[in-house]
Protein backbone atom coordinates (compact mmCIF):
# COMPACT_ATOMS: atom_id res chain seq x y z
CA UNK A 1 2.00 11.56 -28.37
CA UNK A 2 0.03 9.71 -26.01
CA UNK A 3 1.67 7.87 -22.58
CA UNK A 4 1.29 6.20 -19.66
CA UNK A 5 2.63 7.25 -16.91
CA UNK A 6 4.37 4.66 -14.92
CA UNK A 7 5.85 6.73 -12.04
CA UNK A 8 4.70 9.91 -11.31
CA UNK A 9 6.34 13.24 -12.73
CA UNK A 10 5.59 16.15 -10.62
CA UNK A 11 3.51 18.50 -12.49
CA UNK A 12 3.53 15.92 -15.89
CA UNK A 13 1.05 13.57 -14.69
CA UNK A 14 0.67 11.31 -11.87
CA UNK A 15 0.89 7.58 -12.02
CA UNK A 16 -1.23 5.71 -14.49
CA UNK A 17 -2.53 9.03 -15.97
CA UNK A 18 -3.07 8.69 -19.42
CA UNK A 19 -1.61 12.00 -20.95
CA UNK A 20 -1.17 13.30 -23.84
CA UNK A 21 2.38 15.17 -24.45
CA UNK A 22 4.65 16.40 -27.17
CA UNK A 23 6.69 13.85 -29.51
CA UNK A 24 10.08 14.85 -28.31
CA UNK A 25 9.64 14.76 -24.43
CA UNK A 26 8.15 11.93 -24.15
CA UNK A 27 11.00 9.85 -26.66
CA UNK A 28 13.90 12.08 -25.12
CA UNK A 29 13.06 11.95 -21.62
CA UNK A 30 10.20 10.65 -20.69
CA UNK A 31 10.31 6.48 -22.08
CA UNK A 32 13.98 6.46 -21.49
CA UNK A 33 14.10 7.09 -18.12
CA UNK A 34 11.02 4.78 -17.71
CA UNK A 35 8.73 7.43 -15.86
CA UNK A 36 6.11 6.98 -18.90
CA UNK A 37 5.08 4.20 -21.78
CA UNK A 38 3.29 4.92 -25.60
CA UNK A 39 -0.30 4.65 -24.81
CA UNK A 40 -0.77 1.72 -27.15
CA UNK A 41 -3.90 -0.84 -26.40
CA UNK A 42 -2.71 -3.14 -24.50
CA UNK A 43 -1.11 -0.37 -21.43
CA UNK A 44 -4.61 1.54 -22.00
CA UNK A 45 -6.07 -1.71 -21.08
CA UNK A 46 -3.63 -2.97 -18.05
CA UNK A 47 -4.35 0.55 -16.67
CA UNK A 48 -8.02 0.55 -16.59
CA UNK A 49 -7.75 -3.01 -14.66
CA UNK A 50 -5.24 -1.32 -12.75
CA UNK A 51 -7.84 1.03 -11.71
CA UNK A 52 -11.20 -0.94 -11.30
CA UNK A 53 -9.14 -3.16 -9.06
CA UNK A 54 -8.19 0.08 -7.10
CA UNK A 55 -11.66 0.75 -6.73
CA UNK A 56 -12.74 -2.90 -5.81
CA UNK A 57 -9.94 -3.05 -3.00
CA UNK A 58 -11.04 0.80 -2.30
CA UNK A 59 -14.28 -0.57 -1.59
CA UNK A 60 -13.71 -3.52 0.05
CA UNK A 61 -11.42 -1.72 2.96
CA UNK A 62 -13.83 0.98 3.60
CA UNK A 63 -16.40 -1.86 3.94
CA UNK A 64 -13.54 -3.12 6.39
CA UNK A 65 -13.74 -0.14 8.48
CA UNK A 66 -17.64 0.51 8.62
CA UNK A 67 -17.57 -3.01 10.09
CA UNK A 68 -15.00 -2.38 12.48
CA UNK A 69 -16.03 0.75 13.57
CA UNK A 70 -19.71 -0.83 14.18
CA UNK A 71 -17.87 -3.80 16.27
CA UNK A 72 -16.12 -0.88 18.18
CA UNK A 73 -19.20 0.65 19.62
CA UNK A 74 -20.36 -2.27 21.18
CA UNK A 75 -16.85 -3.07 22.79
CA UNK A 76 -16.34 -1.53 26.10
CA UNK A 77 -12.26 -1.35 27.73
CA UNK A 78 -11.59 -1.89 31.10
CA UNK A 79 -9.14 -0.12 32.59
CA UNK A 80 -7.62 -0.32 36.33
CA UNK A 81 -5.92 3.01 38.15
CA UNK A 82 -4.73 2.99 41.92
CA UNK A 83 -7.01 5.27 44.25
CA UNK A 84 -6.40 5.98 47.68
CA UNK A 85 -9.37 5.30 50.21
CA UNK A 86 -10.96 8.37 49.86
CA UNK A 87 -11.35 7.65 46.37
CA UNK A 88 -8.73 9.93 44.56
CA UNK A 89 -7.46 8.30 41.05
CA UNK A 90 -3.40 8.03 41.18
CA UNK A 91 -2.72 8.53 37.11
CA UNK A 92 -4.97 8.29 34.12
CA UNK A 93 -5.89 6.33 31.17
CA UNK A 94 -4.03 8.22 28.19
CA UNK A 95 -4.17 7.35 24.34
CA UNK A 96 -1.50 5.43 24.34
CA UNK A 97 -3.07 3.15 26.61
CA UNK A 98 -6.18 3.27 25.03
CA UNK A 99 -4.17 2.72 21.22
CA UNK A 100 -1.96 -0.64 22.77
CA UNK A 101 -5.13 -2.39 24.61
CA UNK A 102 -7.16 -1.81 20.93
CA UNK A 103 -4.13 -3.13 19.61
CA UNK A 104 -3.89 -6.22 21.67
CA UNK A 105 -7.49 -7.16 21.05
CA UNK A 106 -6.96 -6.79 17.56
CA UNK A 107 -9.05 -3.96 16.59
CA UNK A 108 -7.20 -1.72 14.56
CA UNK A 109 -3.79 -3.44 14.05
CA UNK A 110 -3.61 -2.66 9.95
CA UNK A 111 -4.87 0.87 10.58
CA UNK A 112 -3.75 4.17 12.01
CA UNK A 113 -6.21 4.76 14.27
CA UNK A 114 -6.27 7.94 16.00
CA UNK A 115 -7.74 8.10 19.44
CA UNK A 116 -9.34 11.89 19.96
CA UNK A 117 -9.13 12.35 23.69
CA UNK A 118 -9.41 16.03 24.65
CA UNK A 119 -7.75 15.11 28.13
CA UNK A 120 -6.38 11.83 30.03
CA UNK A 121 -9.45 9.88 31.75
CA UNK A 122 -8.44 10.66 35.67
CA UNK A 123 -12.36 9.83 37.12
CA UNK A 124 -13.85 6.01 37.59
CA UNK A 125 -16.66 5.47 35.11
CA UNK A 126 -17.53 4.96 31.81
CA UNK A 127 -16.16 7.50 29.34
CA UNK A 128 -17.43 7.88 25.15
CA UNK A 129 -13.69 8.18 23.15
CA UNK A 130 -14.01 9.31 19.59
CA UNK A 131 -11.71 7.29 17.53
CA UNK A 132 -10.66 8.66 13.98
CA UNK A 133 -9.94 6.14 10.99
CA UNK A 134 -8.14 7.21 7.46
CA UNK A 135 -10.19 9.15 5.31
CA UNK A 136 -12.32 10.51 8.33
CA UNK A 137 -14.04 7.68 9.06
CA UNK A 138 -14.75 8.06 12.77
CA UNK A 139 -15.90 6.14 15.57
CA UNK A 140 -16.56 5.16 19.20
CA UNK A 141 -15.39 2.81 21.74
CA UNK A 142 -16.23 2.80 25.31
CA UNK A 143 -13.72 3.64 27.99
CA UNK A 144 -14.55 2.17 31.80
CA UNK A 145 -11.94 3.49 34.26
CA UNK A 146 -12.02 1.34 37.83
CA UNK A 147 -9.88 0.92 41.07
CA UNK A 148 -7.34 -1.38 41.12
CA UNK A 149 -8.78 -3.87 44.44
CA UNK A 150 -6.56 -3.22 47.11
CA UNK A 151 -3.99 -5.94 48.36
């Protein structure tokens, strides 16, 4: 018999799988417990939409991404650490930092954005940070680290 799988079974079929399995597990355990449906026209149907509108949201995210990762580059954060007067930095700019002022510009607020920093920013300048998006879509933004003016 033919089903639809409406949940997935672990090692049966994943979700929306069309499948086909014998007669007597699919009417004795699978369609009662509602983890699969007869593959009749009409749930063949609603499952292909199911999965070209996947693939159209699929697409449009990604296309989401490319354009925020491209809006990234050209963004530069300014960050402000205490020195004393010979110039040594007092702290650092870590990834959390870097994550919550992203954040509060509104870059990145849907996604989990990972911020690859091999070690906290304790120098003045500008610094490159590799950011990493889902499904390895990656990134840059620009770091600039600066005294804090004196008081």
């Amino acid at each position: 018999m033919q089903v639809v799988f409406l949940q997935t079974v672990k090692g049966i079929g994943q979700k929306n799988q069309i499948k086909n399995v014998s007669d007597g597990y699919a009417r004795n355990f699978l369609i009662p417990r509602k983890l699969a449906a007869p593959a009749t026209s009409v749930t063949v149907k609603n499952v292909e939409a199911a999965h070209a509108q996947a693939q159209a949201d699929d697409k449009a995210e990604m296309d989401r991404v490319a354009k925020m990762v491209k809006d990234l580059k050209a963004k530069k954060l300014e960050f402000f650490l205490k020195s004393d007067v010979r110039g040594s930095v007092f702290g650092s700019v870590s990834v959390d930092m870097i994550k919550k002022t992203l954040h509060e510009q509104g870059l990145g607020v849907k996604d989990q954005v990972e911020v690859l920093l091999e070690h906290h920013s304790k120098e003045f300048g500008e610094h490159t940070v590799q950011l990493r998006f889902h499904r390895g879509v990656t990134g840059t933004v620009t770091v600039i680290v600066r005294p804090q003016p004196q008081q």
